[in-house]
Protein backbone atom coordinates (compact mmCIF):
# COMPACT_ATOMS: atom_id res chain seq x y z
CA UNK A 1 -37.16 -42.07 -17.19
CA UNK A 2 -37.48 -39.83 -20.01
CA UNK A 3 -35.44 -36.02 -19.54
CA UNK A 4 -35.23 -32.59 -21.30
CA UNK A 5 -31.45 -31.62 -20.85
CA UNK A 6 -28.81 -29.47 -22.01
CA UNK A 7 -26.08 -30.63 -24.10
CA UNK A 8 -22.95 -28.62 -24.36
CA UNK A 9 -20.55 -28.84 -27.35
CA UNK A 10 -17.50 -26.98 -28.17
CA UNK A 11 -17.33 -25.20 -31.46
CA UNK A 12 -14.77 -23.66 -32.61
CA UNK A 13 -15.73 -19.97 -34.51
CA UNK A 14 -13.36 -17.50 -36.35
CA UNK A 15 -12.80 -14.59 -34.50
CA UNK A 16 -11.08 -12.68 -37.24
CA UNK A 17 -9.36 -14.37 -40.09
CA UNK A 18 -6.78 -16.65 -38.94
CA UNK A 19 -7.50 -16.98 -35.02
CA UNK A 20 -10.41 -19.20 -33.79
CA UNK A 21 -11.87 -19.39 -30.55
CA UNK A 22 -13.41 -22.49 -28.61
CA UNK A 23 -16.70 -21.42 -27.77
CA UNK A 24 -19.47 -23.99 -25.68
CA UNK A 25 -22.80 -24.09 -27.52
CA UNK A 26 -25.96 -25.35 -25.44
CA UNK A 27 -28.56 -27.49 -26.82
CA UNK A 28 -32.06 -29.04 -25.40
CA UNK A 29 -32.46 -32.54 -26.20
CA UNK A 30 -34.89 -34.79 -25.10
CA UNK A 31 -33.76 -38.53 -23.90
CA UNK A 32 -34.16 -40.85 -21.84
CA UNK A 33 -32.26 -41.82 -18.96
CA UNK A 34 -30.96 -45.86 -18.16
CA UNK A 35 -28.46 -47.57 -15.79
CA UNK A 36 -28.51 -44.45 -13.58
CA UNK A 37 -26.00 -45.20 -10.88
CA UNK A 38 -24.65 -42.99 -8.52
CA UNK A 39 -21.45 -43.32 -6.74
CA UNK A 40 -19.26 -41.61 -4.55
CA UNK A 41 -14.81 -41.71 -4.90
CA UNK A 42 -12.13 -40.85 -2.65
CA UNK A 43 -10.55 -37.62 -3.85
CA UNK A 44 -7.85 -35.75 -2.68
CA UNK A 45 -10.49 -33.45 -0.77
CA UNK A 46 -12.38 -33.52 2.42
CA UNK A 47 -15.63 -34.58 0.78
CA UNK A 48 -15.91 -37.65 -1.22
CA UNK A 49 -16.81 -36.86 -5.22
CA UNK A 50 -19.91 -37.36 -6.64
CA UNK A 51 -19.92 -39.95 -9.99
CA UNK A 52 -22.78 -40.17 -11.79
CA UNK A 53 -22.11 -43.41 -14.50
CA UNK A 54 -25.21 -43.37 -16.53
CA UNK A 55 -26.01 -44.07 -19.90
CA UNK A 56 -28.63 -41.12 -21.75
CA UNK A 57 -30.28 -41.49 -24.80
CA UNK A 58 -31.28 -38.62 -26.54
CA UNK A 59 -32.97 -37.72 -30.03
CA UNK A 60 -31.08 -36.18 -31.84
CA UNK A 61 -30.72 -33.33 -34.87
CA UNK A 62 -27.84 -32.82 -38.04
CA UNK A 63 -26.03 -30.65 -35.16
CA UNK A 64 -25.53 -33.64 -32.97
CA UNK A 65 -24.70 -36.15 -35.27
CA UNK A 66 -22.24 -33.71 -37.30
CA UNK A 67 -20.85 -32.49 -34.12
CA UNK A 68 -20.96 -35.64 -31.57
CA UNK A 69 -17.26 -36.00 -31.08
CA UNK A 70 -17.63 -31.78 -29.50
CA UNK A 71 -20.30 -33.26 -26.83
CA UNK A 72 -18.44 -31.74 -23.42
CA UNK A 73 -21.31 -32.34 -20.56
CA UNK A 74 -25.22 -33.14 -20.24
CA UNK A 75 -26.48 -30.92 -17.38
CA UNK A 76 -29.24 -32.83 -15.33
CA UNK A 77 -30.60 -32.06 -12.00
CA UNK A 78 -29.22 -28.39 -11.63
CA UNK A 79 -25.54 -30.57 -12.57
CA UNK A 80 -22.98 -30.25 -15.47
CA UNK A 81 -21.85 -34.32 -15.97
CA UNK A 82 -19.01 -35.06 -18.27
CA UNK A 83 -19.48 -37.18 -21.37
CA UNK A 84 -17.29 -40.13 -21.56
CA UNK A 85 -18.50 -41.36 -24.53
CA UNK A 86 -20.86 -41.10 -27.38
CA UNK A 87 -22.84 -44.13 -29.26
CA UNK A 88 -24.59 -43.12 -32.66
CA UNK A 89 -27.66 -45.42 -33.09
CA UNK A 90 -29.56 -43.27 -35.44
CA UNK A 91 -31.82 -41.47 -34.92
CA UNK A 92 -30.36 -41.74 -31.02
CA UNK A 93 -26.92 -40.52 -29.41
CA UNK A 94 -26.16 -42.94 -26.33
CA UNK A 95 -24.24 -40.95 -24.20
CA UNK A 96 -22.34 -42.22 -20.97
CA UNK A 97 -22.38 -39.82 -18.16
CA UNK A 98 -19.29 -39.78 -16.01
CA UNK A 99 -18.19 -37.36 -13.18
CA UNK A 100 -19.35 -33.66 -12.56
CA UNK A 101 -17.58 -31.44 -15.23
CA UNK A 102 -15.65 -28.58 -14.50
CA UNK A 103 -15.60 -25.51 -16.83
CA UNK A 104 -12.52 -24.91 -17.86
C-alpha cells in the first residue's frame, strides 16, 4: 500500500556555544507499507496495548540517509509508531514499525 508519512528524527542544535539541545525534526516521506500486522499485548494497564510490527519503505533524501540512526517514530493513521530499526537499501530506508511512541 503505498503512504505519505511523517518521519521524526532527533537533531541535536547548539543553543549557545557549548550547550546543545535535542530537538525532533518532522519529515514527509513517501513509502510503501508491507507485513502490516497488528497486535495487541498485555500491559500493566486496563486496556491491552496496541503493536503495530510492520515493515515501511520509504524514499528517501541526503537527510535520511545522513541522519537514519536519529529516526524516533513514523506517524501513520493519526499514530506516532516507534522505529525499531532502520535498513538502508539505497535509494530506500526499510523501517520496522514497533509499538506506539511516547514523546518524551
Amino acid at each position: 500500500m503505498k503512504v505519505y508519512v511523517t518521519v521524526g528524527f532527533t537533531v541535536s542544535k547548539e543553543t549557545r556555544p557549548g550547550v546543545w539541545q535535542q530537538d525532533i525534526t518532522d519529515r514527509k516521506y513517501y513509502g510503501e507499507l508491507s507485513k502490516q500486522v497488528n497486535k495487541w499485548r498485555t500491559g500493566d494497564g486496563v486496556n491491552q496495548d496496541a503493536d503495530f510490527s510492520s515493515q515501511l519503505s520509504i524514499v528517501s533524501d541526503p537527510f535520511a540517509v545522513n541522519n537514519f540512526h536519529s529516526i524516533k517514530y513514523v506517524e501513520y493513521l493519526g499514530v506516532k509508531w516507534k522505529v525499531s530499526a532502520v535498513e538502508i537499501m539505497r535509494p530506500r530506508l526499510i523501517l520496522t514499525l514497533g509499538g506506539e511512541y511516547i514523546d518524551g
